[in-house]
Protein backbone atom coordinates (compact mmCIF):
# COMPACT_ATOMS: atom_id res chain seq x y z
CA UNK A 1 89.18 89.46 124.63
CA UNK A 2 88.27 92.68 126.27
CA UNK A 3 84.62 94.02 126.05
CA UNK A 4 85.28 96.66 123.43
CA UNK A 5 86.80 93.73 121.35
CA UNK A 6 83.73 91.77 121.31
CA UNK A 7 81.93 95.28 121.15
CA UNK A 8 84.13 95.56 117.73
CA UNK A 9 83.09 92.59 116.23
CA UNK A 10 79.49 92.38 116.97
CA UNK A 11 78.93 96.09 115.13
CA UNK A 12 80.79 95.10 112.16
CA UNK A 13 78.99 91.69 111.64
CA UNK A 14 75.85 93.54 112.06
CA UNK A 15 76.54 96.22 109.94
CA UNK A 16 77.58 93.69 107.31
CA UNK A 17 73.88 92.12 108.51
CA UNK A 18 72.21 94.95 106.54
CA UNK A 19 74.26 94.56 103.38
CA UNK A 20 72.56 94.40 99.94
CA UNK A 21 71.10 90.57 99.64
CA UNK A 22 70.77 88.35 96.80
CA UNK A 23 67.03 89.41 96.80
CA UNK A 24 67.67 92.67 96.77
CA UNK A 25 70.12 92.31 93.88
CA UNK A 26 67.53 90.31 92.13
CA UNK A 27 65.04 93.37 92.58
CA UNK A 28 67.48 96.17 91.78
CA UNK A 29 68.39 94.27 88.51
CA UNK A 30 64.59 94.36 87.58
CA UNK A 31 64.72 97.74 87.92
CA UNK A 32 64.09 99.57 84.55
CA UNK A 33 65.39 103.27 85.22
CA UNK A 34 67.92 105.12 87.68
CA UNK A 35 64.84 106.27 89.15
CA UNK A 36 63.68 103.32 90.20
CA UNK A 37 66.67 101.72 90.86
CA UNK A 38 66.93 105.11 93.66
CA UNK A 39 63.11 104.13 94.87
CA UNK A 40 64.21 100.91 95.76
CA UNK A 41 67.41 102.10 97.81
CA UNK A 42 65.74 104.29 99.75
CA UNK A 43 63.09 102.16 100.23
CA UNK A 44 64.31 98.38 100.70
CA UNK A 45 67.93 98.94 101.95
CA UNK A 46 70.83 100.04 104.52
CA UNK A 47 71.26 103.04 102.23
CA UNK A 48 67.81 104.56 102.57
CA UNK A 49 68.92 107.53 104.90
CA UNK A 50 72.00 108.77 103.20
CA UNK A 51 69.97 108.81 100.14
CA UNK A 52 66.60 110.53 101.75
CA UNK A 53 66.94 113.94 100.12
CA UNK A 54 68.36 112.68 96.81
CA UNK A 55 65.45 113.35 94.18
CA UNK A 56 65.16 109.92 92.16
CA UNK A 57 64.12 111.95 89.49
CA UNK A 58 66.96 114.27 89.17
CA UNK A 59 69.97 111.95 90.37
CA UNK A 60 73.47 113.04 89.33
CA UNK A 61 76.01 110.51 88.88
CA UNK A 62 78.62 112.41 90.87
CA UNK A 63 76.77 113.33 93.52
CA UNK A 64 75.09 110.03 94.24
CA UNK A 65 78.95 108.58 94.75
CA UNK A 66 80.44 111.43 96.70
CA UNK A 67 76.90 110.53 99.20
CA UNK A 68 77.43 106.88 99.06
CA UNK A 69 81.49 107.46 99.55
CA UNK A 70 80.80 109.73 102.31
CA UNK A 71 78.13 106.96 104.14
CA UNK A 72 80.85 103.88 103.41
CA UNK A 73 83.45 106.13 105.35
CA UNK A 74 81.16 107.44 108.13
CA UNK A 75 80.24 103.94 108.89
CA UNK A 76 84.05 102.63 109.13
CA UNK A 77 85.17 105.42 111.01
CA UNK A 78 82.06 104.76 113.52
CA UNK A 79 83.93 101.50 114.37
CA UNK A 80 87.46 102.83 114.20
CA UNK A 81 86.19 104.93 117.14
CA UNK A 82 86.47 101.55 119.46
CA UNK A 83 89.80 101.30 121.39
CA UNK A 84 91.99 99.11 119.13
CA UNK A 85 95.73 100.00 118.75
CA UNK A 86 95.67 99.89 114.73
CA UNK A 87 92.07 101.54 114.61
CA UNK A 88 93.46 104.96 114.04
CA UNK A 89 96.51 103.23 111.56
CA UNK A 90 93.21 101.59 109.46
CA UNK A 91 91.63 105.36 109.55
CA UNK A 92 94.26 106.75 107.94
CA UNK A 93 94.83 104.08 105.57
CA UNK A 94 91.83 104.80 104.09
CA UNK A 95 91.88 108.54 103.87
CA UNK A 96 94.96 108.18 102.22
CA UNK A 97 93.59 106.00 99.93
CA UNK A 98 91.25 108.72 99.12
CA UNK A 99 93.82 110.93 98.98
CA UNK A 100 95.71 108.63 95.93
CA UNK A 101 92.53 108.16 94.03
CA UNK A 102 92.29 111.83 94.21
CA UNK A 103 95.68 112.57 92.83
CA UNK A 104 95.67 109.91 90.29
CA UNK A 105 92.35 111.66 89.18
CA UNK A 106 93.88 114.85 88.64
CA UNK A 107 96.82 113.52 86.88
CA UNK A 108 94.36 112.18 84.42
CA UNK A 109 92.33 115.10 83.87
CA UNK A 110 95.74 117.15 83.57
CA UNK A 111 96.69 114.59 80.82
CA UNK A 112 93.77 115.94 79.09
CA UNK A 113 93.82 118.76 79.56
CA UNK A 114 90.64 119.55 81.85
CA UNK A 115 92.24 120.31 85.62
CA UNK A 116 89.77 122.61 85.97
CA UNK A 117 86.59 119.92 86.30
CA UNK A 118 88.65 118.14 89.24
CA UNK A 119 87.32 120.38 91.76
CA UNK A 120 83.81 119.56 91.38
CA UNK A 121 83.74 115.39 91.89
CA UNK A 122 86.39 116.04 94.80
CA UNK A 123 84.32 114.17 97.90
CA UNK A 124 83.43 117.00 100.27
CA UNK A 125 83.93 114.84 103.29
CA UNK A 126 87.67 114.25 102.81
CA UNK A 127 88.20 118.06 103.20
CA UNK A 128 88.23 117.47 107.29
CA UNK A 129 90.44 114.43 107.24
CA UNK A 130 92.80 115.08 104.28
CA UNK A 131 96.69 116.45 104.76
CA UNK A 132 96.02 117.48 100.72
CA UNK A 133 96.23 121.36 100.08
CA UNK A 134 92.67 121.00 97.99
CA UNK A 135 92.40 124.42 96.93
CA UNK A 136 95.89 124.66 95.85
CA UNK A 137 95.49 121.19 93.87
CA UNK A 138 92.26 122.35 92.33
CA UNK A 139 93.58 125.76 91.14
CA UNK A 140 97.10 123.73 89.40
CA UNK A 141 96.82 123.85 85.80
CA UNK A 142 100.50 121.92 85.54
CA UNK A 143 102.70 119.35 86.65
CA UNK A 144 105.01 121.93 88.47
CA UNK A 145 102.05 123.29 90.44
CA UNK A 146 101.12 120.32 91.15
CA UNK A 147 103.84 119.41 93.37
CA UNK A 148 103.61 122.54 94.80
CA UNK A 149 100.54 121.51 96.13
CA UNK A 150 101.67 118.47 97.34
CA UNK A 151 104.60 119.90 99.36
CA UNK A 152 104.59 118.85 103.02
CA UNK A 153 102.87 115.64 102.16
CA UNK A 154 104.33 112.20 101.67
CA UNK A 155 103.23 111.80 98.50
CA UNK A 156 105.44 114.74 97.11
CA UNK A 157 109.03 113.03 96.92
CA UNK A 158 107.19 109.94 95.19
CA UNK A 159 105.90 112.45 92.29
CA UNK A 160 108.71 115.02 92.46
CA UNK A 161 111.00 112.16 90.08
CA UNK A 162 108.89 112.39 87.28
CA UNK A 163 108.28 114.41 84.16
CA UNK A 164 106.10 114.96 81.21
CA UNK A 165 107.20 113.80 78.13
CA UNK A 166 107.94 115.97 74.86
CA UNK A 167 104.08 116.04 74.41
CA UNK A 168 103.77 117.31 77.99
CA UNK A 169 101.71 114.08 78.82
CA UNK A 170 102.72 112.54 81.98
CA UNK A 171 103.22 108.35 82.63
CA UNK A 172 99.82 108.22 85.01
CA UNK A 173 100.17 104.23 85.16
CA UNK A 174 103.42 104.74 86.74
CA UNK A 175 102.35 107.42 89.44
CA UNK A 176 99.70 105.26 89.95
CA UNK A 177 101.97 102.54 91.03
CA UNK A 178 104.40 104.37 92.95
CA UNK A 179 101.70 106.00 95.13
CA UNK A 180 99.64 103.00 96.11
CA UNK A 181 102.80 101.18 96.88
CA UNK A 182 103.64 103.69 99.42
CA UNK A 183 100.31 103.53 100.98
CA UNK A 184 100.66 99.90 100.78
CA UNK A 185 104.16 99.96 102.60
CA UNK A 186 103.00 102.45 105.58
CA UNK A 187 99.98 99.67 106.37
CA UNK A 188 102.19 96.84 106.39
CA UNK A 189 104.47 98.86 108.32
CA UNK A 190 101.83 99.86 111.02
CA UNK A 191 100.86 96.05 111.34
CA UNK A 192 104.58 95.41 111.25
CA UNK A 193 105.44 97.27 114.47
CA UNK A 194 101.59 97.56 116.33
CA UNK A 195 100.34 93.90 116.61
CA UNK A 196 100.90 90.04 117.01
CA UNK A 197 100.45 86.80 116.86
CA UNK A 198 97.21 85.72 115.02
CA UNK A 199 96.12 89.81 114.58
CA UNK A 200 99.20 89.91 112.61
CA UNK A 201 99.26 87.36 111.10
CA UNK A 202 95.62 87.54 109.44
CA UNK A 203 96.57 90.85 108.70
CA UNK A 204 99.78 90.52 106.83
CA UNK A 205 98.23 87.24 104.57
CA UNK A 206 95.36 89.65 103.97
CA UNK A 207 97.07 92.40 102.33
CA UNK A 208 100.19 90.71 101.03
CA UNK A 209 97.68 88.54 99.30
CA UNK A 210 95.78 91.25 97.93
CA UNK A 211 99.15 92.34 96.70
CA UNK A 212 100.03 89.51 94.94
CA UNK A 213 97.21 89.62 93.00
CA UNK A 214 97.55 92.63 92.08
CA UNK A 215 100.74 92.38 90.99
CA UNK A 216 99.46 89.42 88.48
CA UNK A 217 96.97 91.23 87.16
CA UNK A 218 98.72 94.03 86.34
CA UNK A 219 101.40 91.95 84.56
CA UNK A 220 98.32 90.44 82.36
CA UNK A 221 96.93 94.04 81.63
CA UNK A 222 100.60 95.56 80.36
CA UNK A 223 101.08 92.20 78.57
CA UNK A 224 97.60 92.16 76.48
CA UNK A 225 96.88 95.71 76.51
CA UNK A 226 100.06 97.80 76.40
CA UNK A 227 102.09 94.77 75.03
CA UNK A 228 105.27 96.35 77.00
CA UNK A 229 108.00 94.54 76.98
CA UNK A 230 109.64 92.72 80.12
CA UNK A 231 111.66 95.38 81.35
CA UNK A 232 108.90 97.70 81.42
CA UNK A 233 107.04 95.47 83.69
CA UNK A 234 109.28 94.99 85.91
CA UNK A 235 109.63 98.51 86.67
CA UNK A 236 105.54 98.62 87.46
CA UNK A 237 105.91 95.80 90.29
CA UNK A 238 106.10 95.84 93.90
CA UNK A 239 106.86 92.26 95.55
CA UNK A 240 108.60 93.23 98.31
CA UNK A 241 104.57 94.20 99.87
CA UNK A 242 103.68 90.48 98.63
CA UNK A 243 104.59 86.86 99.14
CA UNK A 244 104.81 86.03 95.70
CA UNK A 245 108.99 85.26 95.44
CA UNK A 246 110.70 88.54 93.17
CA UNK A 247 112.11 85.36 90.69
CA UNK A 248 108.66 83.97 90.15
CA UNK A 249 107.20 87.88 89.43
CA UNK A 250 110.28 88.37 87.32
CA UNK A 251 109.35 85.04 84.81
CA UNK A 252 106.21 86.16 84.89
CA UNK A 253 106.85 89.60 83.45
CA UNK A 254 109.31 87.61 80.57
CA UNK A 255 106.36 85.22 80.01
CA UNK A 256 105.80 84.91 75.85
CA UNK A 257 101.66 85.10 76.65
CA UNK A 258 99.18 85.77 79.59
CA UNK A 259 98.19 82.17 79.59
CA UNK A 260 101.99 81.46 80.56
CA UNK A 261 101.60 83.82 83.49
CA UNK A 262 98.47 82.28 84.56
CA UNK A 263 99.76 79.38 84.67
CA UNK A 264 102.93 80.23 86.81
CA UNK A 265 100.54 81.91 88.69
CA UNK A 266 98.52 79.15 89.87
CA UNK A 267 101.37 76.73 90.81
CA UNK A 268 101.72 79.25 93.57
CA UNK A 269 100.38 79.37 97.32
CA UNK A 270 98.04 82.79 96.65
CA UNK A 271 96.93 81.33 92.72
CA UNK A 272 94.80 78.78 94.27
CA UNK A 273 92.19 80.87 94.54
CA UNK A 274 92.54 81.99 90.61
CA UNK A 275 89.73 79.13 89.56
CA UNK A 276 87.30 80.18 93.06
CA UNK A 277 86.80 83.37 92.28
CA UNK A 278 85.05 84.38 88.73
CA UNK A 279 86.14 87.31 86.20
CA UNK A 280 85.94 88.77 83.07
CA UNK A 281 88.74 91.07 83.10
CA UNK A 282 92.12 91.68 84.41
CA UNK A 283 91.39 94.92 86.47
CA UNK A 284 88.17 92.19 87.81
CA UNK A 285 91.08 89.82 89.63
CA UNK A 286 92.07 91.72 92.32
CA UNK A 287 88.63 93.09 93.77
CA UNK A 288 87.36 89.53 93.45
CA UNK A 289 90.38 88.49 95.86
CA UNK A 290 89.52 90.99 98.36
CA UNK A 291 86.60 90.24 98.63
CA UNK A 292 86.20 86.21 98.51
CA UNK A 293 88.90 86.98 101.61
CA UNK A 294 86.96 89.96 103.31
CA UNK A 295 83.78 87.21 103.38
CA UNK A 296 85.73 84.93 105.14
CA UNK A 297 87.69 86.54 107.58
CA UNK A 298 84.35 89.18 108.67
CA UNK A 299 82.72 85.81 109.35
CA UNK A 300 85.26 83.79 110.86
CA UNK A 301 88.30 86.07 112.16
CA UNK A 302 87.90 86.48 116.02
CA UNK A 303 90.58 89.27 115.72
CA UNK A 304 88.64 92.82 116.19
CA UNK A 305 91.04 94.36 113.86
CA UNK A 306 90.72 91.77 111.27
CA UNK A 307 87.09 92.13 111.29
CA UNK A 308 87.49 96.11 110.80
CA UNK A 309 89.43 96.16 107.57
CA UNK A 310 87.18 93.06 106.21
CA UNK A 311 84.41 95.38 106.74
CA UNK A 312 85.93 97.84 104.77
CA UNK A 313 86.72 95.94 101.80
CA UNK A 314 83.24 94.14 101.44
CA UNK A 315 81.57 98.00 102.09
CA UNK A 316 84.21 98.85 99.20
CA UNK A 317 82.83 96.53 96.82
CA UNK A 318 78.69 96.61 97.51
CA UNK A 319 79.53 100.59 96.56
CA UNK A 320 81.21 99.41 93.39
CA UNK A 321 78.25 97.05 93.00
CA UNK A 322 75.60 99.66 93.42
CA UNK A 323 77.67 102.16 91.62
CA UNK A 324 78.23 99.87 88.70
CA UNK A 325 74.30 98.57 88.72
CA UNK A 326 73.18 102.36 88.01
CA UNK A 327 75.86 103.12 85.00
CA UNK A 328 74.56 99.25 83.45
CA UNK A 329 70.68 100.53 83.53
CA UNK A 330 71.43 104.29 83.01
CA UNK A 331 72.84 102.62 79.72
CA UNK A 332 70.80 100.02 79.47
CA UNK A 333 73.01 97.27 79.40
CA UNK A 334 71.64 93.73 79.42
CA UNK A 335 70.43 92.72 82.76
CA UNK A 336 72.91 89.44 82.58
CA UNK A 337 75.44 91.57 81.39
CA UNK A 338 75.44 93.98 84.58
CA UNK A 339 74.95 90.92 86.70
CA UNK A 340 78.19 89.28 85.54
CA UNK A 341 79.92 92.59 86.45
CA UNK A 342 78.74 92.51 90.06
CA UNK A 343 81.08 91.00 92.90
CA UNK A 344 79.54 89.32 95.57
């Protein structure tokens, strides 16, 4: 392993080093207000200098994530800096992430009917990185401009085959799908044709895994929620980016009731870790996946690249944790109640 390798690894484990602890969960779930949930960031943890000029007294919701978003992506792209022949593959795999959550967002607010708020929860940082026409976006007040906007980008023939329906609403869930999948399939592409042996194959069982479980829980959430029938289903799932075999996704989607699936779920290689892993809800499955496998493989992976995308995942989720800890006491939820919600 060359010295930038080990270089690689030994900044992401110590980054991860300075993650939120168990004691500092413990203290932030003590906290009584956002305000002092803010004095003890800034004073106790890793995210005391991104949050230095925020006023704990005066802290907006929006612009506390777009600061938090921006710090989680400044600190992967530090390490995507290091020579490594996917690092620049895994940087834009994550600003076109950004870019999806972004569209889906403004496909929502179109739905109702309110494009004209996108503009101001749009993360400032992206605007360097992003192959999005932002102004363009933020100024469409319809489907048609929309994709005018989107021209030039890959994400315009995925949208370009839909339309609203007779109320002018547009199937979001479905866009949803289409776009992550082809984010999904340019990754597994990249790792496809620009590494090997172990690197590859960590890489592929990490996201194909992820995959699969997303795939399951998005069968349970049109089954118990939506109640759509099989044939719908089908039509909102991706295997080919999985290892879960298209027959065994297809009896899941004609399964009479979500215990059924879970239990065709588990008799497979990826469900063993259904029992391991904790959850509440459906959406909860997937996240919980990541990162039980993120732990491991940032802690035992020697594979620089491996470590890199772990890193991103667990940074993911401790900004969904903190995120999620300030709505709870904002709204004062039960202290258990916004413990059970956190992922770690």
């Amino acid at each position: 392993m060359s010295d930038t390798s080990y270089a690689v690894l030994a900044k992401a484990r110590a980054k991860y080093g300075r993650f939120l602890t168990e004691r500092d969960y413990t203290g932030l779930l003590a906290c009584q207000s956002v305000a002092e949930v803010m004095v003890y960031l800034k004073s106790h943890t890793h995210f005391a200098a991104v949050l230095s000029e925020v006023n704990e007294r005066d802290v907006h919701r929006g612009r506390l994530e777009q600061l938090l978003r921006q710090y989680l992506f400044d600190e992967f792209d530090s390490l995507c800096r290091y020579d490594s022949g996917i690092s620049a593959g895994f940087s834009r795999f994550v600003v076109e992430k950004t870019e999806v959550e972004q569209i889906v967002r403004f496909l929502v607010l179109l739905n109702a009917n309110a494009a004209e708020k996108f503009i101001f929860q749009f993360p400032a940082f992206l605007s360097k990185h992003t192959v999005l026409n932002v102004n363009k976006l933020a100024n469409a007040r319809d489907f048609s401009e929309l994709l005018s906007s989107l021209q030039r980008t890959p994400y315009y023939d995925i949208l370009k085959v839909f339309r609203p329906d007779e109320k002018g609403r547009l199937p979001v869930s479905d866009m949803e799908n289409k776009l992550y999948d082809c984010v999904l399939s340019r990754m597994l592409a990249l790792i496809e044709t620009k590494t090997k042996g172990s690197e590859k194959r960590e890489l592929l069982s990490l996201f194909r895994t992820i995959n699969d479980y997303s795939i399951f829980s998005r069968i349970l959430r049109l089954k118990k929620y939506y109640h759509l029938s099989p044939e719908v289903i089908k039509a909102n799932m991706s295997p080919a980016y999985g290892s879960l075999n298209p027959k065994l996704v297809e009896r899941m989607c004609e399964a009479e009731s979500t215990a059924e699936v879970f239990q065709i779920m588990q008799n497979t290689g990826s469900g063993r870790l259904i029992d391991k892993i904790g959850y509440k809800f459906a959406d909860d499955i997937t996240p919980r996946v990541q990162y039980r496998l993120a732990k491991k493989n940032i802690r035992f992976s020697n594979n620089p690249s491996v470590v890199m995308i772990s890193f991103m995942f667990l940074s993911e989720t401790e900004l969904m944790n903190v995120i999620g800890l300030i709505e709870g006491i904002r709204y004062r939820h039960d202290p258990k109640t916004i413990q059970s919600m956190l992922i770690r």
